[in-house]
Structure formats: structure tokens, C-alpha cells
Protein backbone atom coordinates (compact mmCIF):
# COMPACT_ATOMS: atom_id res chain seq x y z
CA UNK A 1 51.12 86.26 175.39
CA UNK A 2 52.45 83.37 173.01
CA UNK A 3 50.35 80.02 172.49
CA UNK A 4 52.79 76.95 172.34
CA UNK A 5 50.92 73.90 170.56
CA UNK A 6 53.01 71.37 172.53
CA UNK A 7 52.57 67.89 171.35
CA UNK A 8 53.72 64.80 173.07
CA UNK A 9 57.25 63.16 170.98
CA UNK A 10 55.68 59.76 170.97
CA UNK A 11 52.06 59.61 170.38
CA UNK A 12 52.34 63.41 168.94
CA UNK A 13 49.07 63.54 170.93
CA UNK A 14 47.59 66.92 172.16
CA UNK A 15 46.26 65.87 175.68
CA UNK A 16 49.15 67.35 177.47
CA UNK A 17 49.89 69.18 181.10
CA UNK A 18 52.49 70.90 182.41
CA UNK A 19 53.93 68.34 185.07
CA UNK A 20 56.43 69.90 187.70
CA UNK A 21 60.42 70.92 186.95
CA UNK A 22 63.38 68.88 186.60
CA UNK A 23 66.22 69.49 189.40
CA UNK A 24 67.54 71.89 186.77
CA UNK A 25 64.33 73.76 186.27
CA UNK A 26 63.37 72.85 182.44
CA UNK A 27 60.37 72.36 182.40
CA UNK A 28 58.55 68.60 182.64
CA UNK A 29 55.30 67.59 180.59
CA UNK A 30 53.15 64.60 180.92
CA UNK A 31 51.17 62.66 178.17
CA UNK A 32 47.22 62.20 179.27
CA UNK A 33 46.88 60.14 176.30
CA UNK A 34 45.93 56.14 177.89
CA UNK A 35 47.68 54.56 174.70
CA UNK A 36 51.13 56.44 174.89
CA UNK A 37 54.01 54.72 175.80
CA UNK A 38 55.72 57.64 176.88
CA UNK A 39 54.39 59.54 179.89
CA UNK A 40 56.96 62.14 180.90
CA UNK A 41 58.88 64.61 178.51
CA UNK A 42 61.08 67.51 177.94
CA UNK A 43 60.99 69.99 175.08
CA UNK A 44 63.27 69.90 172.80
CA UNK A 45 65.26 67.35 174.53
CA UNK A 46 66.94 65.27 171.92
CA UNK A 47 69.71 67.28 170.05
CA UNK A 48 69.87 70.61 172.45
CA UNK A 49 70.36 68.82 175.65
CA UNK A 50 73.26 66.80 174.14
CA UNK A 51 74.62 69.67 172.76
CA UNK A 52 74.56 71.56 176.07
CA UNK A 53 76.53 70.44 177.92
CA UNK A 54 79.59 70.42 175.47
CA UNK A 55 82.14 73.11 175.15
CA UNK A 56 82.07 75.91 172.46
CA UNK A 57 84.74 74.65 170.58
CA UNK A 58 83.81 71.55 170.97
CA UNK A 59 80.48 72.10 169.41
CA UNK A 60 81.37 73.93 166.48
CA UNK A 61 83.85 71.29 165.24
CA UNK A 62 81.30 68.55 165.86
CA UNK A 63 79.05 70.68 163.69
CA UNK A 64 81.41 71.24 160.75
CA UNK A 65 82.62 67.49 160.88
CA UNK A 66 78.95 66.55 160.15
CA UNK A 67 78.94 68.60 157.21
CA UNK A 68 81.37 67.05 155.86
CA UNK A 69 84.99 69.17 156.46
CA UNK A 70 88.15 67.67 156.77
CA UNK A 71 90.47 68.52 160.15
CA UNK A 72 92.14 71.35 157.93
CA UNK A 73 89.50 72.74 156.99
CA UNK A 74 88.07 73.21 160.48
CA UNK A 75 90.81 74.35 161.55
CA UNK A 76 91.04 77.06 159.40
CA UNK A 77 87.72 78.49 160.19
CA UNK A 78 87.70 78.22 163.83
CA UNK A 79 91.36 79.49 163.76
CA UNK A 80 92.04 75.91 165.55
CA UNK A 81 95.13 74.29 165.92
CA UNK A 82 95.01 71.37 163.56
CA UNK A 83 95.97 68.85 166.50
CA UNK A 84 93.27 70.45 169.08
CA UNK A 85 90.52 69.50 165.71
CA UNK A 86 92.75 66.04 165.69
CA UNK A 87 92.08 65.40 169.20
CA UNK A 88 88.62 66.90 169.35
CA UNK A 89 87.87 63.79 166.78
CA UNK A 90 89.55 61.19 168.83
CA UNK A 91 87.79 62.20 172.00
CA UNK A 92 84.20 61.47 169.46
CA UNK A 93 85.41 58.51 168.08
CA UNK A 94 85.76 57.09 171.52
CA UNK A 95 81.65 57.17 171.20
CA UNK A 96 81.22 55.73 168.12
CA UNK A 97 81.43 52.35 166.95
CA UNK A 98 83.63 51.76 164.07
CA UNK A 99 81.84 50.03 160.93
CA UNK A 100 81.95 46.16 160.43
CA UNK A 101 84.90 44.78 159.64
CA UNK A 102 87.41 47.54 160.50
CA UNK A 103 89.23 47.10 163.73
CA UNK A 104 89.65 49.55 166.56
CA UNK A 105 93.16 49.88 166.87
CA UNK A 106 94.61 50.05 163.67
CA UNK A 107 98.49 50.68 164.89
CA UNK A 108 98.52 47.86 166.78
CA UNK A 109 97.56 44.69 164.34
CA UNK A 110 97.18 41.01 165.84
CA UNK A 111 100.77 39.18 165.20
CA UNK A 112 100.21 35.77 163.96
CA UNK A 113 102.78 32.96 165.99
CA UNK A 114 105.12 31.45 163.86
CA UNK A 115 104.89 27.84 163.63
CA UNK A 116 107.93 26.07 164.64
């Protein structure tokens, strides 16, 4: 049998116990340590529970687009439509905030009144 040294995210404490299920039946943990801030955790819950729930395709063009690949490129290698990447990085930049000082809409600049 395998021995998991399971640390708490927070404190990155030992004292840990196993601490019931979650509705979907991962597996909950609880911090014994007084000083913690955080009580209750999942393993491995940061990047691979976001991930999860997302679609194959979905996934794999999020990955490449971190790396660094263009919408061709992806396209290419996942033997993609172009416009289904295009869209798949719409959908992501409705989640992101766009950097300071560039606006949100681009196509649809504010019209100054003429004076007169």
C-alpha cells in the first residue's frame, strides 16, 4: 500500500485527517493545526478542478495559447477550424480583464459630439 505525505496548502502543516467527502465524492481533509487559516481542503484542487470541468477541445487550446501559439498554429495541430480556435479565445477573454488603458470593445469607439 502507498503512503501519501499530505500536507495542508496553507500552513503546509502535517497535522492532517481525512474529513468526510464532498457531494461529488473527492475526498475532504481538515487542518488540526490551531494557527491555520485554512481548515478544510481538497487535493489538488487549484488547476485540475478548473480544468475539469472544461471540454477536450477546449482544454487543449487553452493549453497551447499559454504557451505561447498563435490561432493558426493551434489550429493546425488540433486539426481545428481556425474560427472554432477564434471563438474558443473570445469565449476566455470574456474572463479576463483586459490590461490598463485598453478598452473592451475596440469596434465600437466613443464618438465625441460635435460642438455646434
Amino acid at each position: 500500500m502507498a503512503v501519501i505525505d499530505i500536507r495542508c496548502p496553507q500552513c503546509n502543516g502535517r497535522n492532517v485527517v481525512r474529513y468526510g467527502r464532498q457531494p461529488n465524492g473527492r475526498q475532504r481533509y481538515l487542518c488540526q493545526d490551531p494557527n491555520c487559516p485554512r481548515r478544510i481542503f481538497l487535493l489538488g484542487s487549484s488547476h485540475e478542478t478548473a480544468m475539469a470541468g472544461m471540454p477536450v477541445a477546449m482544454r487543449q487550446v487553452l493549453e497551447r495559447a499559454l504557451s505561447g501559439n498563435d490561432i493558426e498554429e493551434i489550429a493546425r495541430e488540433l486539426r481545428l477550424p481556425a474560427t472554432t480556435v477564434a471563438e474558443v479565445f473570445q469565449v476566455l477573454a470574456r474572463f479576463n480583464a483586459p490590461p490598463a488603458g485598453v478598452a473592451r470593445n475596440p469596434s465600437s469607439p466613443r464618438r465625441k459630439r460635435a460642438s455646434g
